[in-house]
N, C-alpha and C. Protein backbone atom coordinates (compact mmCIF):
# COMPACT_ATOMS: atom_id res chain seq x y z
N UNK A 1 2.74 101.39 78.39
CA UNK A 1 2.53 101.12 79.80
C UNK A 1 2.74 102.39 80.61
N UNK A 2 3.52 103.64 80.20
CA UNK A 2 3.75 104.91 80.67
C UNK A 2 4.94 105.78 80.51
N UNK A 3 4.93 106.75 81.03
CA UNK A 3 6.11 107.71 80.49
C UNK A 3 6.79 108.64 81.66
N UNK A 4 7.36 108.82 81.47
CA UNK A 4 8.05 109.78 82.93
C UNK A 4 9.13 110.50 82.55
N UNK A 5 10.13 111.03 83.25
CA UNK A 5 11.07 111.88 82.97
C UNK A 5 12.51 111.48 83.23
N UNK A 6 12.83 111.05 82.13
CA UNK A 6 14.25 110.94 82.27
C UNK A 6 14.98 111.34 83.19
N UNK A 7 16.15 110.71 83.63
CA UNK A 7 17.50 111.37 83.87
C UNK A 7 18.19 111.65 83.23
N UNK A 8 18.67 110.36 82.45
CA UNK A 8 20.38 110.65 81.25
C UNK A 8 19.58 109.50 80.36
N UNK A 9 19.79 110.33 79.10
CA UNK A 9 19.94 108.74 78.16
C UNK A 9 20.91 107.58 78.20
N UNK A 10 19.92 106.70 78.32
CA UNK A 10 20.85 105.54 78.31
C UNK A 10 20.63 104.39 76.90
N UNK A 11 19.94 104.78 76.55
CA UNK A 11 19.23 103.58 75.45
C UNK A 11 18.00 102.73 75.66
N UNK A 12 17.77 101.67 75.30
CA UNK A 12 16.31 100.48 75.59
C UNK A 12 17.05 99.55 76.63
N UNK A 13 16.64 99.64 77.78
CA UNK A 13 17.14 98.32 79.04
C UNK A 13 15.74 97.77 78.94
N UNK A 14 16.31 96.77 79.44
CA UNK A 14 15.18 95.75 79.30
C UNK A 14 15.62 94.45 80.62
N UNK A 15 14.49 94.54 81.43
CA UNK A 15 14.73 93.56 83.10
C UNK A 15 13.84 93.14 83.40
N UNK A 16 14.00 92.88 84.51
CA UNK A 16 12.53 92.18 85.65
C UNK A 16 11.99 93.21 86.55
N UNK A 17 11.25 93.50 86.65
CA UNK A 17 10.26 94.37 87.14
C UNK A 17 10.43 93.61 88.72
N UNK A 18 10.53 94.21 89.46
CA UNK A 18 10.06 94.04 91.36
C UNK A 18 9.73 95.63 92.07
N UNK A 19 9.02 95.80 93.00
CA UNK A 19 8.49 97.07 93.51
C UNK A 19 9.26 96.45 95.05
N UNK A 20 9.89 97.52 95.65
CA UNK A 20 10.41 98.02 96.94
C UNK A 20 9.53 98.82 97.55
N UNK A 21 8.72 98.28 98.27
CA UNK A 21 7.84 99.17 98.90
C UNK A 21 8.75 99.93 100.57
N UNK A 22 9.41 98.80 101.02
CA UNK A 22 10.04 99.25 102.55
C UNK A 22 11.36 98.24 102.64
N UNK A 23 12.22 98.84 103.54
CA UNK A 23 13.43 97.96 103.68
C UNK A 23 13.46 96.61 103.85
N UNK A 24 12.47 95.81 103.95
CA UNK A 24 12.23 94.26 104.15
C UNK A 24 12.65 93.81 102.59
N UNK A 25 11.80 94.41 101.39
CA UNK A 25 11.99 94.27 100.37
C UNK A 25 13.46 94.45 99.86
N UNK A 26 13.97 95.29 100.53
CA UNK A 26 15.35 95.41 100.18
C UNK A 26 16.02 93.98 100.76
N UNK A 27 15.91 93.34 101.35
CA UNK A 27 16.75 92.60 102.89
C UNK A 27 16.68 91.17 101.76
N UNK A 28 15.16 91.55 101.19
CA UNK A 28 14.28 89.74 100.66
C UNK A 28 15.44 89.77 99.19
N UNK A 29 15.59 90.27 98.65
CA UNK A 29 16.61 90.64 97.59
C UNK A 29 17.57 89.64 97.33
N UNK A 30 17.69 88.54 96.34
CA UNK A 30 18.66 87.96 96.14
C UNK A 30 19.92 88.19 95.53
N UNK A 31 21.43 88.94 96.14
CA UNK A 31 21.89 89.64 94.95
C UNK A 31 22.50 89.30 93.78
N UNK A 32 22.09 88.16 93.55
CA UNK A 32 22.09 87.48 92.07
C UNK A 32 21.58 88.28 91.05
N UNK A 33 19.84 88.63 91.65
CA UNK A 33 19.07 89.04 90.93
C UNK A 33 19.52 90.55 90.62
N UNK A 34 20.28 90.97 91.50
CA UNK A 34 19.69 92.65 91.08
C UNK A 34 20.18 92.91 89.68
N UNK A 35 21.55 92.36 89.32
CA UNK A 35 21.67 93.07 87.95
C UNK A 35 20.87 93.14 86.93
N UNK A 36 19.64 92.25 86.79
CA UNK A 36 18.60 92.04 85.78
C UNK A 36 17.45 93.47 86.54
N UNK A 37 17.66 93.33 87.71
CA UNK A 37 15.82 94.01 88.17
C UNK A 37 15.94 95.75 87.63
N UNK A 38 14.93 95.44 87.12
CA UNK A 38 14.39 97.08 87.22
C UNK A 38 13.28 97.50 88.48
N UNK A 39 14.16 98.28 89.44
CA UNK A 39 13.50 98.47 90.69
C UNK A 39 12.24 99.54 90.37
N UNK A 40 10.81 99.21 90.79
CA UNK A 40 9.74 100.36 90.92
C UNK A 40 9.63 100.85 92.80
N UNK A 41 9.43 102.22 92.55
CA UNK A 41 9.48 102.65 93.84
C UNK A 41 8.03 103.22 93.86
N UNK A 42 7.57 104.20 94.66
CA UNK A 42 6.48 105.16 95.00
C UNK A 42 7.18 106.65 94.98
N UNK A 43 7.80 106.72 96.16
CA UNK A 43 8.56 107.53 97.07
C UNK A 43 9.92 107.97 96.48
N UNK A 44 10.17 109.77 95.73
CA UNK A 44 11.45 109.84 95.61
C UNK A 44 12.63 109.96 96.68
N UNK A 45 12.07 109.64 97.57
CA UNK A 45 12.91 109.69 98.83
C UNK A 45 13.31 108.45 99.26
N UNK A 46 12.99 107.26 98.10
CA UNK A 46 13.36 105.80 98.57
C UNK A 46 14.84 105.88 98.85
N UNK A 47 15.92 106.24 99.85
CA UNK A 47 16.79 105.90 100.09
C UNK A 47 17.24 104.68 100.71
N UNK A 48 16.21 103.88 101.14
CA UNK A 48 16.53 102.79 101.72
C UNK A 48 16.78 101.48 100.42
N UNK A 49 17.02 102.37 99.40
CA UNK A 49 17.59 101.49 98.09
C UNK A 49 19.37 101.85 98.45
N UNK A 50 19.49 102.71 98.78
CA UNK A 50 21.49 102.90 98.78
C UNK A 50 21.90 101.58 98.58
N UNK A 51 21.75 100.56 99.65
CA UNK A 51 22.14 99.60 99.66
C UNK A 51 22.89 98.73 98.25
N UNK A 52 21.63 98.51 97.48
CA UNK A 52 21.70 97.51 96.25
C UNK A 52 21.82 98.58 94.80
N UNK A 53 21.35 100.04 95.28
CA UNK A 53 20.84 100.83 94.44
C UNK A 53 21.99 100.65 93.02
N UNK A 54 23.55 100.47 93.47
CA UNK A 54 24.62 100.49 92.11
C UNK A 54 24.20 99.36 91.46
N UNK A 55 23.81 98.10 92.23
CA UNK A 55 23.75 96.83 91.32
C UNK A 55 22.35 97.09 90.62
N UNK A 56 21.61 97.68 90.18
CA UNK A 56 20.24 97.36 90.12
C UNK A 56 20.44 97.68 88.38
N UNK A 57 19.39 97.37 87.78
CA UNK A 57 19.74 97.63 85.90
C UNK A 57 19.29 99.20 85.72
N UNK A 58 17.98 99.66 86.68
CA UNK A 58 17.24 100.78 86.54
C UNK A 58 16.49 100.92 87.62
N UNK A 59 15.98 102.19 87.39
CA UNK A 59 14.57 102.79 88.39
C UNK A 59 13.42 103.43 88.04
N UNK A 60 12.34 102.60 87.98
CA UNK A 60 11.61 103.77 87.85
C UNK A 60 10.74 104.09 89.45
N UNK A 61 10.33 105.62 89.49
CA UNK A 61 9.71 106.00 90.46
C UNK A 61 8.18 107.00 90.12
N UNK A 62 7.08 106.64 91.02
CA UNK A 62 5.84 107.04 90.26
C UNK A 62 5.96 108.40 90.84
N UNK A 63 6.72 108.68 91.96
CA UNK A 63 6.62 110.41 92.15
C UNK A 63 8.14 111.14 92.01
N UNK A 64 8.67 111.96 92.86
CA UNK A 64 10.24 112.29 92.33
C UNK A 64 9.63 113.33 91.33
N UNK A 65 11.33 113.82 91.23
CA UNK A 65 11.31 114.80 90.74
C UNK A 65 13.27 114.84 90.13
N UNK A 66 13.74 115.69 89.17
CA UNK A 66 14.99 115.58 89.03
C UNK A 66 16.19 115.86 90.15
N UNK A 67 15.27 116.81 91.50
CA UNK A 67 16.63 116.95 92.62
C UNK A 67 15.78 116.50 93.78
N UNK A 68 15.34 115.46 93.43
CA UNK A 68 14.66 114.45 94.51
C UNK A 68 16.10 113.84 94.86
N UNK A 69 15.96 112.84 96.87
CA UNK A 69 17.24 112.39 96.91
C UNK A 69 17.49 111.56 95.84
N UNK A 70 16.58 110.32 95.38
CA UNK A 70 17.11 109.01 94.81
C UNK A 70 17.13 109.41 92.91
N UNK A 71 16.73 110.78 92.49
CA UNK A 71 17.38 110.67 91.61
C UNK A 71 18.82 111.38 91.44
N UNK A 72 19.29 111.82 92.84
CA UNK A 72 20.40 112.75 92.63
C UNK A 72 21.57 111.17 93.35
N UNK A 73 21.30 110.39 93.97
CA UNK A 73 21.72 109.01 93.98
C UNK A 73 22.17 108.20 93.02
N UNK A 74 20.89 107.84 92.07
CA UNK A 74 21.07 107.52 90.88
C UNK A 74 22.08 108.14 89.69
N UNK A 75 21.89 109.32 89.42
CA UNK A 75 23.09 110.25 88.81
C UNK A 75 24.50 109.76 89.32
N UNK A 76 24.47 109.74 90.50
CA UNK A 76 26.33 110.07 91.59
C UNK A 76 26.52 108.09 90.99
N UNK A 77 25.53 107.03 90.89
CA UNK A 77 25.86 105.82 90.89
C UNK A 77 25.91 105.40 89.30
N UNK A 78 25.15 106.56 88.48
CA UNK A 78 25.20 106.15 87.02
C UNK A 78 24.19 104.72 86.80
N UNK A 79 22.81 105.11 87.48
CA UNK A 79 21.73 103.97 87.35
C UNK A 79 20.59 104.81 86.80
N UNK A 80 20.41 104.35 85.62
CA UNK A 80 18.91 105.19 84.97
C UNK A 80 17.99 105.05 85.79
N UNK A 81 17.51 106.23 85.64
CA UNK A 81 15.88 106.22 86.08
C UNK A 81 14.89 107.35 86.04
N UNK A 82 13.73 107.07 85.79
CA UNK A 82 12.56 107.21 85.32
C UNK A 82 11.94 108.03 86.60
N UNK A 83 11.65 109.20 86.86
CA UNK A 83 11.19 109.98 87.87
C UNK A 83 9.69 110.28 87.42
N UNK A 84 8.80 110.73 88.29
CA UNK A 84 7.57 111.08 87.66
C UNK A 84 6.71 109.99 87.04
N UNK A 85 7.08 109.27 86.68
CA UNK A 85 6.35 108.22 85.75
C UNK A 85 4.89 107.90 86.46
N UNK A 86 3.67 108.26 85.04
CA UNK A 86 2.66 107.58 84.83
C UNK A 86 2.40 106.87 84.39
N UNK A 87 2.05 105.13 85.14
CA UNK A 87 1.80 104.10 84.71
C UNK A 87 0.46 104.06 84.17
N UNK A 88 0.14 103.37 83.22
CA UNK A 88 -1.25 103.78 82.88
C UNK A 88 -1.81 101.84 82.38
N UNK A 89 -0.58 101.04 83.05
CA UNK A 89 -1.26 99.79 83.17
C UNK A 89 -0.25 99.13 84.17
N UNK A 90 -0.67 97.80 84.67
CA UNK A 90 -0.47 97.68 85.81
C UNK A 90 1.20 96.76 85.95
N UNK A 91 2.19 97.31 86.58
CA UNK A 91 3.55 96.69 86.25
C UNK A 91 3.65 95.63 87.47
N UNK A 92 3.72 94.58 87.82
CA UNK A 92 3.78 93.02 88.93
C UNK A 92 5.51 92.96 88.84
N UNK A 93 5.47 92.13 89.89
CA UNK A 93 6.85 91.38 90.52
C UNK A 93 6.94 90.74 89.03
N UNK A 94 8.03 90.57 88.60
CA UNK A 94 8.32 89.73 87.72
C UNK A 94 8.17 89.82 86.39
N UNK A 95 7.52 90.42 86.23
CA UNK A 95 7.40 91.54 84.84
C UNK A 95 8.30 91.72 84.01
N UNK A 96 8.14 91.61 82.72
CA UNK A 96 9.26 91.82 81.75
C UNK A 96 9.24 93.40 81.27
N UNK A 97 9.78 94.43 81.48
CA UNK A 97 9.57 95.67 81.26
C UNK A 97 10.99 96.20 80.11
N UNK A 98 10.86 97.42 79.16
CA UNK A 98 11.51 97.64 78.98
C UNK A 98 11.79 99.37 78.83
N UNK A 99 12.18 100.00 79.65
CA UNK A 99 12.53 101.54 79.28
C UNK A 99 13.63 102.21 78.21
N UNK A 100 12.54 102.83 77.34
CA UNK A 100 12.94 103.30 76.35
C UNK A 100 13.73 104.72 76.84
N UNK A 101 15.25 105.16 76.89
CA UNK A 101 15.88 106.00 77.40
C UNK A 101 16.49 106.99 76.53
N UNK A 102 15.75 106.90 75.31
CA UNK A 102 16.96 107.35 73.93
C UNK A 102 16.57 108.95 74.42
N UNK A 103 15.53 109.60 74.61
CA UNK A 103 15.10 110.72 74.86
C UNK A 103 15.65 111.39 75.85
N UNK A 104 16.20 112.36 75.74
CA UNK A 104 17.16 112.90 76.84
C UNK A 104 15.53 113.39 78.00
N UNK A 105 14.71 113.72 77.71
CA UNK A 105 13.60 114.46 78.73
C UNK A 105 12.33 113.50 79.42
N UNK A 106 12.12 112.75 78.21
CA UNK A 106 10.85 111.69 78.47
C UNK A 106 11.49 110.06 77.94
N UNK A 107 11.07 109.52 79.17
CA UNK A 107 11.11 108.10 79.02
C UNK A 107 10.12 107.45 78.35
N UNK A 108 9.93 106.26 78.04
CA UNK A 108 9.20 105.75 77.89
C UNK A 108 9.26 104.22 78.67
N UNK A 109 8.09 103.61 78.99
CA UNK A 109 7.88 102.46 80.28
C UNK A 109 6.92 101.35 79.18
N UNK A 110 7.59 100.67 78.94
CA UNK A 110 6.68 99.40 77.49
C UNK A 110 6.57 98.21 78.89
N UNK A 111 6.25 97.30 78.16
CA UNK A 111 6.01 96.18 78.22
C UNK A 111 6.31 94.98 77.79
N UNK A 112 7.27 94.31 78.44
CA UNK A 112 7.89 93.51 77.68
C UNK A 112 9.38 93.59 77.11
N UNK A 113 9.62 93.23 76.22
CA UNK A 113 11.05 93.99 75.20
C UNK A 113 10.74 94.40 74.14
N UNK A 114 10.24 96.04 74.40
CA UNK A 114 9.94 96.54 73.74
C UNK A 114 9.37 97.22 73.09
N UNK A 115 7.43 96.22 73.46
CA UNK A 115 6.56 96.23 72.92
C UNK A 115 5.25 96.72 73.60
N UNK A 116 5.12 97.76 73.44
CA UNK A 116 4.49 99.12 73.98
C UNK A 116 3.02 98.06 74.38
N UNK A 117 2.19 98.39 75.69
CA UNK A 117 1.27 97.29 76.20
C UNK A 117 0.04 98.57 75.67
């Protein structure tokens, strides 16, 4: 489903896929849910994640960079995530995703648990 650039290894997480496009999305957030979600962003400048950003399982983001704000966020909160990432099929609300983190440089973005789409 795609690949991007690590932060820290963390191992295979595996969540629910939801995209944060603007702070509404943050607000609509049940915080039940966050410990399962793996948040998708656009923007490495999504700071309007601070909020939920510690509870969340992961991140991936389709632009960013390693001293972008939200991955230098992510680091200080100890929440993986996926900077750079090219999706190369299409990830929905609700989505079973799983990021492969064993690679200290390149992630990997599957489908499912596990199972590369």
């Amino acid at each position: 489903m795609g690949t991007g650039t690590n932060l820290f290894t963390a191992g295979q997480i595996t969540g629910t896929a939801r995209w944060f496009i603007d702070t509404s999305d943050v607000l609509s957030v049940d915080d039940d849910e966050l410990e399962d979600i793996v948040a998708f962003v656009n923007k490495g400048g999504m700071t309007f994640l601070s909020p939920i950003l510690p509870d969340l399982k992961a991140i991936v983001c389709t632009a960013g960079s390693p001293e972008s704000h939200l991955a230098i966020l992510c680091r200080e909160a100890a929440v993986p995530c996926v900077v750079t990432a090219d999706l190369t099929g299409e990830v929905g609300d609700g989505d079973e995703v799983t990021l492969d983190l064993t690679d200290p440089a390149t992630a990997k973005i599957l489908a499912g648990a596990g199972v590369p789409a």
